[in-house]
C-alpha atoms as a PDB file:
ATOM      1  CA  UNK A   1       4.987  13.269 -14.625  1.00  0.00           C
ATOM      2  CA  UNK A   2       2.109  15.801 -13.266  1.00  0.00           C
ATOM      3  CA  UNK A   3      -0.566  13.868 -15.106  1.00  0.00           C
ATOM      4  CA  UNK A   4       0.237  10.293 -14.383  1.00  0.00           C
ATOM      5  CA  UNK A   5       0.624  11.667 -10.565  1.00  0.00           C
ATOM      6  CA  UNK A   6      -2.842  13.283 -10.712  1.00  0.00           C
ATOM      7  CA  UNK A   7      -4.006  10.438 -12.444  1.00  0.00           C
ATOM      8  CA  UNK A   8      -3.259   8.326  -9.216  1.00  0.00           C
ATOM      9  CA  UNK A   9      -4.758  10.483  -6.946  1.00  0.00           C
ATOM     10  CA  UNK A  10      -7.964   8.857  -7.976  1.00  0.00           C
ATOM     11  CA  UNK A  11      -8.388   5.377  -7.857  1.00  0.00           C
ATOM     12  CA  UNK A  12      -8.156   3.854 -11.664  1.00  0.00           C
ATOM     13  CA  UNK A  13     -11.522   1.781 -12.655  1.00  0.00           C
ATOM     14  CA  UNK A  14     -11.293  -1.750 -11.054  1.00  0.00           C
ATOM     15  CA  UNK A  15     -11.055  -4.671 -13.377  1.00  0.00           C
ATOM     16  CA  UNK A  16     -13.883  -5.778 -14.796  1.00  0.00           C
ATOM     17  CA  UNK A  17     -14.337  -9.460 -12.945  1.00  0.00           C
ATOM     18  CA  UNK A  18     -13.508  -7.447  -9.562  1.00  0.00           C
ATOM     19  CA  UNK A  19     -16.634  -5.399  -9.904  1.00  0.00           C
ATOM     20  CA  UNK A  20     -19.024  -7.630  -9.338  1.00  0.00           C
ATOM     21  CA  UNK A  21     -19.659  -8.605  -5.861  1.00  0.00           C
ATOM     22  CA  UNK A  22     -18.131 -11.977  -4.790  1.00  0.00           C
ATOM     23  CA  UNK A  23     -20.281 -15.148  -4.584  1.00  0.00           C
ATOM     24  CA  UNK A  24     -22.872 -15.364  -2.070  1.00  0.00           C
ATOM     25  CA  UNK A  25     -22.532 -12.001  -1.347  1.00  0.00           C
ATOM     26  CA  UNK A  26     -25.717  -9.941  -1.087  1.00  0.00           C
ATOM     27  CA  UNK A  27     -26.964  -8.525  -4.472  1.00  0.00           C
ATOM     28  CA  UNK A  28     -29.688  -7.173  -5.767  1.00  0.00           C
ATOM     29  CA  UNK A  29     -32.658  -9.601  -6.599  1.00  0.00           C
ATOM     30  CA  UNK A  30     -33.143 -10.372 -10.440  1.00  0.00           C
ATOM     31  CA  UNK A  31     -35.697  -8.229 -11.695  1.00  0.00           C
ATOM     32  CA  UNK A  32     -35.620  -5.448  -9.222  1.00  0.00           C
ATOM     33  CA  UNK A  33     -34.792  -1.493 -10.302  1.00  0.00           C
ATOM     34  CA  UNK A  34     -31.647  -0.785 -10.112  1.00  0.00           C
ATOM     35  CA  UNK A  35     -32.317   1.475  -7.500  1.00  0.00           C
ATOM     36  CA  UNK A  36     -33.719  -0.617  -5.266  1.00  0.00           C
ATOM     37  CA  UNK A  37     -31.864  -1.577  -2.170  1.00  0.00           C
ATOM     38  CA  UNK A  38     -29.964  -4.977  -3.004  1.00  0.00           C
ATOM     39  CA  UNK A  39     -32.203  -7.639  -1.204  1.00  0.00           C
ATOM     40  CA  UNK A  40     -29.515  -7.832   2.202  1.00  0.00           C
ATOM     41  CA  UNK A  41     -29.534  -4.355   4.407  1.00  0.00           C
ATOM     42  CA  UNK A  42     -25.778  -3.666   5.088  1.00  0.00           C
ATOM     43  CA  UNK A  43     -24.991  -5.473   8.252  1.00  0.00           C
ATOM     44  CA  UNK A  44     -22.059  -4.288  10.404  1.00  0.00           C
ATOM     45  CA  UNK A  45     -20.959  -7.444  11.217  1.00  0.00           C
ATOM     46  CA  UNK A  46     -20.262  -8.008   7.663  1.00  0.00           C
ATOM     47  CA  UNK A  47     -17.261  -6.010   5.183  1.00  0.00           C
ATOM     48  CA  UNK A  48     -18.464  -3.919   2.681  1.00  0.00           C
ATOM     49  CA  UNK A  49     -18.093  -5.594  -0.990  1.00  0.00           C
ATOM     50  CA  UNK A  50     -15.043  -5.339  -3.084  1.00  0.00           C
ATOM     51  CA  UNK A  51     -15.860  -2.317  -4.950  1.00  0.00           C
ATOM     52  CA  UNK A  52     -16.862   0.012  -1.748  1.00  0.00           C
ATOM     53  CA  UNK A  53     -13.314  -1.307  -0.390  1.00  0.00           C
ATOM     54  CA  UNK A  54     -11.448  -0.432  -3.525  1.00  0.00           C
ATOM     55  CA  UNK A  55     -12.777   2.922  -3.321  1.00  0.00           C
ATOM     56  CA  UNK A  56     -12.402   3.433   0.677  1.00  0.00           C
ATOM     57  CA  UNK A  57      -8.550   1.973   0.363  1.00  0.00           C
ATOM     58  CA  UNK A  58      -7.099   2.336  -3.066  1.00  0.00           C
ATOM     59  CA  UNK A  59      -4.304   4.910  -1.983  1.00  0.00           C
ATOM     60  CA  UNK A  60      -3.355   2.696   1.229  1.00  0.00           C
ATOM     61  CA  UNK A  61      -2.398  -0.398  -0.578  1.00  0.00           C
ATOM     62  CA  UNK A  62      -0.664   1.882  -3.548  1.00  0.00           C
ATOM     63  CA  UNK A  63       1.253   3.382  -1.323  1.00  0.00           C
ATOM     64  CA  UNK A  64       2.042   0.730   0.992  1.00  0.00           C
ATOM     65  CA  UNK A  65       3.048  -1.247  -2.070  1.00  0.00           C
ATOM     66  CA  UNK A  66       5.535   1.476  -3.196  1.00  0.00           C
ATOM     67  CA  UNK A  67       6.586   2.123   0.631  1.00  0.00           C
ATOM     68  CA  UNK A  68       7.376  -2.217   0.653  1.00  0.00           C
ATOM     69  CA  UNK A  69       9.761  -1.497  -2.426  1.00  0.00           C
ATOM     70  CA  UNK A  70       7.182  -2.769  -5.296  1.00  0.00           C
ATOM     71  CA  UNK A  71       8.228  -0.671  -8.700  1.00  0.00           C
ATOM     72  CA  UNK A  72       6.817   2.682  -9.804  1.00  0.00           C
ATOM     73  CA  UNK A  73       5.691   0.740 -13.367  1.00  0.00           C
ATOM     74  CA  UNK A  74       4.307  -2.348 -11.464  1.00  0.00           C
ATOM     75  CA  UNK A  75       2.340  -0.909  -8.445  1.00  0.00           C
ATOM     76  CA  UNK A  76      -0.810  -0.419 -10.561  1.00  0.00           C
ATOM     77  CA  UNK A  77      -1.013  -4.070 -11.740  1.00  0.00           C
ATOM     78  CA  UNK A  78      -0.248  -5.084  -8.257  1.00  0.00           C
ATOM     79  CA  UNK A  79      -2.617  -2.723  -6.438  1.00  0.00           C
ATOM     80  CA  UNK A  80      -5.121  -5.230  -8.946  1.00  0.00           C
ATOM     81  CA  UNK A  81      -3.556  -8.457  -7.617  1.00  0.00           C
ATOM     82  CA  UNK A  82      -4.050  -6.799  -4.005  1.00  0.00           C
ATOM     83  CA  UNK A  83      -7.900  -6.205  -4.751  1.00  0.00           C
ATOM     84  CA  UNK A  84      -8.254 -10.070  -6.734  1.00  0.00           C
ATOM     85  CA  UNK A  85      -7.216 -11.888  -3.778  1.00  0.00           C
ATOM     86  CA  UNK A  86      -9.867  -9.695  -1.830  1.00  0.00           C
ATOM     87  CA  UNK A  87     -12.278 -10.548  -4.121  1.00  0.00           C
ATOM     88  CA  UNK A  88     -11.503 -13.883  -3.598  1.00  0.00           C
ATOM     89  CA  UNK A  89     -11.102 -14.465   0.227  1.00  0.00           C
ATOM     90  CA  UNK A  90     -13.431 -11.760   1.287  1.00  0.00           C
ATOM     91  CA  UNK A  91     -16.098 -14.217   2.373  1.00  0.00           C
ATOM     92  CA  UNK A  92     -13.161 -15.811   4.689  1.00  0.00           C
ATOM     93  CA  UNK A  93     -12.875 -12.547   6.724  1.00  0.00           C
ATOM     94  CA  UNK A  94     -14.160 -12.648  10.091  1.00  0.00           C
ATOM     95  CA  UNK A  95     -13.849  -9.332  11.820  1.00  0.00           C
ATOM     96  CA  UNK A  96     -11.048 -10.664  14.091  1.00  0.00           C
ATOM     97  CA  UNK A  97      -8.924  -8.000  12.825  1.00  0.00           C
ATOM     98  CA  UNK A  98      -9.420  -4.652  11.374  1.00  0.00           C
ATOM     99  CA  UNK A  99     -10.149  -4.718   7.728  1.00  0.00           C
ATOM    100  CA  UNK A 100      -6.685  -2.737   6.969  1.00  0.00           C
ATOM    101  CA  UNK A 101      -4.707  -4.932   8.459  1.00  0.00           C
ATOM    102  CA  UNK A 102      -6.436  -7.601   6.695  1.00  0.00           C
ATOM    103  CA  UNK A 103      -6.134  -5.789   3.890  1.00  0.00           C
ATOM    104  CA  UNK A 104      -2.209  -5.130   4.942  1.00  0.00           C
ATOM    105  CA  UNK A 105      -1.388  -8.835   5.178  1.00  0.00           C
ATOM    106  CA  UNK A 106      -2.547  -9.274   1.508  1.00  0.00           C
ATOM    107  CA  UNK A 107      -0.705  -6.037   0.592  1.00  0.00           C
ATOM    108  CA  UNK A 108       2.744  -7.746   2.351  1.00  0.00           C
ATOM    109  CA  UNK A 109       2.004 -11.060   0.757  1.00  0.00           C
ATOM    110  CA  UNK A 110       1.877  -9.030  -3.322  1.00  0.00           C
ATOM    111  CA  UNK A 111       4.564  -7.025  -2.546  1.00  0.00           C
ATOM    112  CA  UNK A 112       6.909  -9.911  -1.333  1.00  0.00           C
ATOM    113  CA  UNK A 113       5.964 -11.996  -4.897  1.00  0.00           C
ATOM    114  CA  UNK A 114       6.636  -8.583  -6.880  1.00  0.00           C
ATOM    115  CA  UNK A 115      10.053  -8.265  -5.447  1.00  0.00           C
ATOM    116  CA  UNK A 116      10.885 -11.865  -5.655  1.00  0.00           C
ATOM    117  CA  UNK A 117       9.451 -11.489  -9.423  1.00  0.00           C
ATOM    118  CA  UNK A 118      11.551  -8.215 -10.314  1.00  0.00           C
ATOM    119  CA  UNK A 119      14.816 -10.515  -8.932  1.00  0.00           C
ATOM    120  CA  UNK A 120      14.159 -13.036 -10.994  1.00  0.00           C
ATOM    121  CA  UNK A 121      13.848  -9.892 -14.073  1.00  0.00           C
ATOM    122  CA  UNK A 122      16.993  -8.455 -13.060  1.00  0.00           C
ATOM    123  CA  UNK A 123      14.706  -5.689 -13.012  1.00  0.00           C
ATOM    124  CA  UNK A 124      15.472  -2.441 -10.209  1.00  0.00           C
ATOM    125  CA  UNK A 125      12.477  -2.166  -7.982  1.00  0.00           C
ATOM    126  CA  UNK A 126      13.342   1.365  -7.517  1.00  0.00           C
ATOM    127  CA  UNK A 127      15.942   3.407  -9.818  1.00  0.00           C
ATOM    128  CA  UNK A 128      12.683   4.744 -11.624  1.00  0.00           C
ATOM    129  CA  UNK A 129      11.177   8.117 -11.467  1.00  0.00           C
ATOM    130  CA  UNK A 130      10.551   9.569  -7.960  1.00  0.00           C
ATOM    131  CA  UNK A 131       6.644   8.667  -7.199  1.00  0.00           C
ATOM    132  CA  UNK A 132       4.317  10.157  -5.825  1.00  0.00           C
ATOM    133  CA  UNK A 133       1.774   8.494  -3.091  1.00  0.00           C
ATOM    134  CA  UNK A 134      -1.938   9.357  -4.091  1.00  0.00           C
ATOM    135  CA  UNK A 135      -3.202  10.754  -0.836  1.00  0.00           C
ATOM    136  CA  UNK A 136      -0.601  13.523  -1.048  1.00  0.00           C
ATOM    137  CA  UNK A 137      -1.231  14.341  -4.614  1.00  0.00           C
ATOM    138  CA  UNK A 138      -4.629  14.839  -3.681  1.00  0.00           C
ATOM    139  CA  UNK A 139      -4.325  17.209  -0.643  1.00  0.00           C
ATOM    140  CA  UNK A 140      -4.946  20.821  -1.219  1.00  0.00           C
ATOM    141  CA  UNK A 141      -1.206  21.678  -1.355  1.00  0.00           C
ATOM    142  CA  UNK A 142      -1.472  19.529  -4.918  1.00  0.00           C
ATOM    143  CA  UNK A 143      -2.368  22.380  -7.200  1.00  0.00           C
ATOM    144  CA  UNK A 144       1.151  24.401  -5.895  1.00  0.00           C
ATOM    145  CA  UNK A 145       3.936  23.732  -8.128  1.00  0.00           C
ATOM    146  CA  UNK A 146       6.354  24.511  -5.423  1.00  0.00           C
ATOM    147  CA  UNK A 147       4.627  22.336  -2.789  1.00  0.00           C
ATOM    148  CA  UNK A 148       4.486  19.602  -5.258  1.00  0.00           C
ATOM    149  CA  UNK A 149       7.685  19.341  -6.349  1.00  0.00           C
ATOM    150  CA  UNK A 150       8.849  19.465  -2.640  1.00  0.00           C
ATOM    151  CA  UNK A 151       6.606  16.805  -1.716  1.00  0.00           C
ATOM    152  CA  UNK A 152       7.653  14.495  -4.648  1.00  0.00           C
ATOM    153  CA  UNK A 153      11.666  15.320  -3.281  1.00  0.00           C
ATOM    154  CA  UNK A 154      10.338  14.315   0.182  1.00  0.00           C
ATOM    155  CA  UNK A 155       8.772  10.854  -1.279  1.00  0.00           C
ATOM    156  CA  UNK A 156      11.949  10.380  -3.220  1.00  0.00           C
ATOM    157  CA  UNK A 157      14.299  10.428  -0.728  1.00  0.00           C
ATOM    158  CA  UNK A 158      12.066   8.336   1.592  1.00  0.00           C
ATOM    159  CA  UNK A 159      12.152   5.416  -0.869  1.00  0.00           C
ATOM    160  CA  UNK A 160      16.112   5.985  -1.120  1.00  0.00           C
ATOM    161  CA  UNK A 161      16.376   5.747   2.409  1.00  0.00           C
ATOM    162  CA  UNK A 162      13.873   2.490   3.046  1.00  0.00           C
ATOM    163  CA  UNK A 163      16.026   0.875  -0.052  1.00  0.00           C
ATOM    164  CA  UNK A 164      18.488   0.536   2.001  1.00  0.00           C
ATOM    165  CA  UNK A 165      17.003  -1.617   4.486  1.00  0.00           C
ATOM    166  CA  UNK A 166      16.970  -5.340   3.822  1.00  0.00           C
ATOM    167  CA  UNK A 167      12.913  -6.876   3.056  1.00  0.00           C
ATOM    168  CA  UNK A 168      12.826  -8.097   6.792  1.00  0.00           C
ATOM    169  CA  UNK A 169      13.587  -4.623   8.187  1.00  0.00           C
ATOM    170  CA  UNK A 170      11.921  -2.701   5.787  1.00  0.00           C
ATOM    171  CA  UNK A 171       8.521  -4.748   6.356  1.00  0.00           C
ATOM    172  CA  UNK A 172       8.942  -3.687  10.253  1.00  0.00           C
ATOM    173  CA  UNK A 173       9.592  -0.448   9.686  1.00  0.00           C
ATOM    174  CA  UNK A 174       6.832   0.614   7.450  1.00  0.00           C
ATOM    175  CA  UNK A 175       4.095  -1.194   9.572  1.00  0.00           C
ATOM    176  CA  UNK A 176       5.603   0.576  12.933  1.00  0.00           C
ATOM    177  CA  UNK A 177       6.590   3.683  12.029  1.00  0.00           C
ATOM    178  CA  UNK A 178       4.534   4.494   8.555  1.00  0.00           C
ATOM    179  CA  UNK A 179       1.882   2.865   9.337  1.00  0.00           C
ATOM    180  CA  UNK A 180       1.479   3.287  12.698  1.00  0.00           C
ATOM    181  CA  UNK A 181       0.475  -0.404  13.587  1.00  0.00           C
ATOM    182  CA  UNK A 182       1.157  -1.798  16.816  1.00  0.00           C
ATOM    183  CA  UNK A 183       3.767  -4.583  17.385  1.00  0.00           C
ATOM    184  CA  UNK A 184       1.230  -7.541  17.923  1.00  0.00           C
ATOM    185  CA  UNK A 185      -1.011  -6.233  14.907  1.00  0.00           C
ATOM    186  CA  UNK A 186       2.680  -6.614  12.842  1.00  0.00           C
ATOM    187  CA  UNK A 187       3.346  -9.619  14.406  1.00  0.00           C
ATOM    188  CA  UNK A 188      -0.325 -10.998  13.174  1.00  0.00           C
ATOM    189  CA  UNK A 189       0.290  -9.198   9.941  1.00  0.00           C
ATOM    190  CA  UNK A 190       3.833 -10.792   9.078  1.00  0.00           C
ATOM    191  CA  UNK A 191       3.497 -13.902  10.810  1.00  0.00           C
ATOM    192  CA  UNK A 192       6.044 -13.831  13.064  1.00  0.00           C
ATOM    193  CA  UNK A 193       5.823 -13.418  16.942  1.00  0.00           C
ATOM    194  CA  UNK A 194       6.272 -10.039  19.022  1.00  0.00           C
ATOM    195  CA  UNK A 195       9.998 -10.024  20.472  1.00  0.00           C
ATOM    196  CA  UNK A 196      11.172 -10.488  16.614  1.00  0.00           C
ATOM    197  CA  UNK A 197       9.176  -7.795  15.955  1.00  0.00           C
ATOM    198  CA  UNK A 198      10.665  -5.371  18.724  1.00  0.00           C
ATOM    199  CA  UNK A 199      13.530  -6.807  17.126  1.00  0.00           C
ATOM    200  CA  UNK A 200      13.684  -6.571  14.226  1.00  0.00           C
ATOM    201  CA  UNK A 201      11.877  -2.482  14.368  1.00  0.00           C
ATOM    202  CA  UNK A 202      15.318  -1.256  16.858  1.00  0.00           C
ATOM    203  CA  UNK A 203      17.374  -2.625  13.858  1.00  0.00           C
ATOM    204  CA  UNK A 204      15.860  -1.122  11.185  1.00  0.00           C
ATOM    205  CA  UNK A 205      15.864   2.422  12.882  1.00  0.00           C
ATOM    206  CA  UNK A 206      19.364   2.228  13.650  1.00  0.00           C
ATOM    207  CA  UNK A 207      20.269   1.194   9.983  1.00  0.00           C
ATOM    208  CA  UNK A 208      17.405   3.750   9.126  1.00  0.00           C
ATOM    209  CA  UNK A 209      19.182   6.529  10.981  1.00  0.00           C
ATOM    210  CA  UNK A 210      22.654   5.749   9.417  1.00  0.00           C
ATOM    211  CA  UNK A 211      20.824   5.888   5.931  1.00  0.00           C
ATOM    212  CA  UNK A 212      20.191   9.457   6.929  1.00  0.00           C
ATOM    213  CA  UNK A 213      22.732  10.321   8.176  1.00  0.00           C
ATOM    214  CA  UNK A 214      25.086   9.273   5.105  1.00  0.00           C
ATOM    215  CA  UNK A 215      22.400  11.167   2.838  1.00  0.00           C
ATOM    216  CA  UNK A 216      22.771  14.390   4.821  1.00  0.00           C
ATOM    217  CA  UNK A 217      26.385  13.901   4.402  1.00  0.00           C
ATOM    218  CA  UNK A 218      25.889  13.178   0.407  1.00  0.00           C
ATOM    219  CA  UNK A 219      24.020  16.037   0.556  1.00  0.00           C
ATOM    220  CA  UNK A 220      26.367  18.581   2.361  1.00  0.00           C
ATOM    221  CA  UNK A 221      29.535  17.308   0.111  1.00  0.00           C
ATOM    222  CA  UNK A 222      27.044  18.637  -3.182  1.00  0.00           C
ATOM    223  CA  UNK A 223      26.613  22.005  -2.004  1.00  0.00           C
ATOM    224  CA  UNK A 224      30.294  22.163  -1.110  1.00  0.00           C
END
């Protein structure tokens, strides 16, 4: 469990076609050092390239993945699905937004199709081992046994309590209260318009407050 942890605190190599920057991107010239500058300075009104945004947000999407209810075992190959849609519709993206909630629509679209997917398996998004999201791993805490094990309780129970809300709440929830987005930027993000997000958020914390509320009660009954 420690290694595979550690192992996503640092983002995994990025598949092969995804390296390569996207068509009509700026690249180097043919012929030139690879040192050289590639042939277009970076430009602020344009996103970085897929690579430099794979680096920068890896542990984001893999954890807003997990957070959306994608499985332990299939948030690697869909952190990849995440980052080939990128590759694909970078070109498209016109500032209008801030790249991570770009980046957050793409990450609600995969997760929705894994869930739908696992359904379909019969499989259980999330009766597998407790995770572990990578930016915590990481943090300087990560190399104290009893700080890590407490952290990985922390994430487990989080993931026991968002199970309980249904996909519609649990979307809300995360973007709001996770994620820290505001309601019109989750409106944008999930396609639907403010008041059902305002909605939809004072429904999932109540149902997320009973959820802990009946764990603390789970909880008590055990150590009775």
């Amino acid at each position: 469990m420690a290694s595979s942890s550690v192992a996503r605190a640092r983002p995994p190599p990025l598949a092969g076609s995804l390296a390569a920057p996207p068509a009509g991107r700026c690249a180097g010239a043919g012929g030139r050092a690879a040192a050289e500058p590639p042939a277009c300075a970076p430009d602020p009104a344009h996103p970085p390239g897929v690579e430099a945004l794979y680096d920068e947000h890896f542990a984001f999407v893999w954890r807003s993945l997990r957070r959306l209810g994608v499985a332990d075992a299939a948030v690697d190959d869909a952190v990849q699905d995440v980052f080939l849609v990128v590759h694909r519709r970078l070109a498209e993206f016109e500032g209008r937004s801030s790249m991570k909630t770009w980046l957050f629509g793409i990450v609600l679209r995969v997760a929705r199709a894994q869930r739908r997917n696992a359904l379909r398996r019969g499989a259980s998004d999330l009766a597998a081992e407790a995770p572990e999201d990578p930016e915590t791993v990481a943090g300087p805490e990560a190399d104290q046994p009893d700080a890590r094990t407490e952290q990985a309780e922390a994430v487990r129970i989080l993931y026991e309590l968002l199970d309980e809300l249904d996909e519609e709440k649990r979307e809300v929830f995360v973007l709001a209260e996770l994620e820290q987005m505001t309601a019109p930027a989750i409106a944008e993000v999930a396609g639907i318009n403010v008041n059902t997000v305002y909605s939809r958020l004072r429904a999932a914390r109540h149902d997320f407050e009973q959820a802990v509320l009946r764990h603390r009660a789970r909880s008590t009954w055990r150590c009775t």
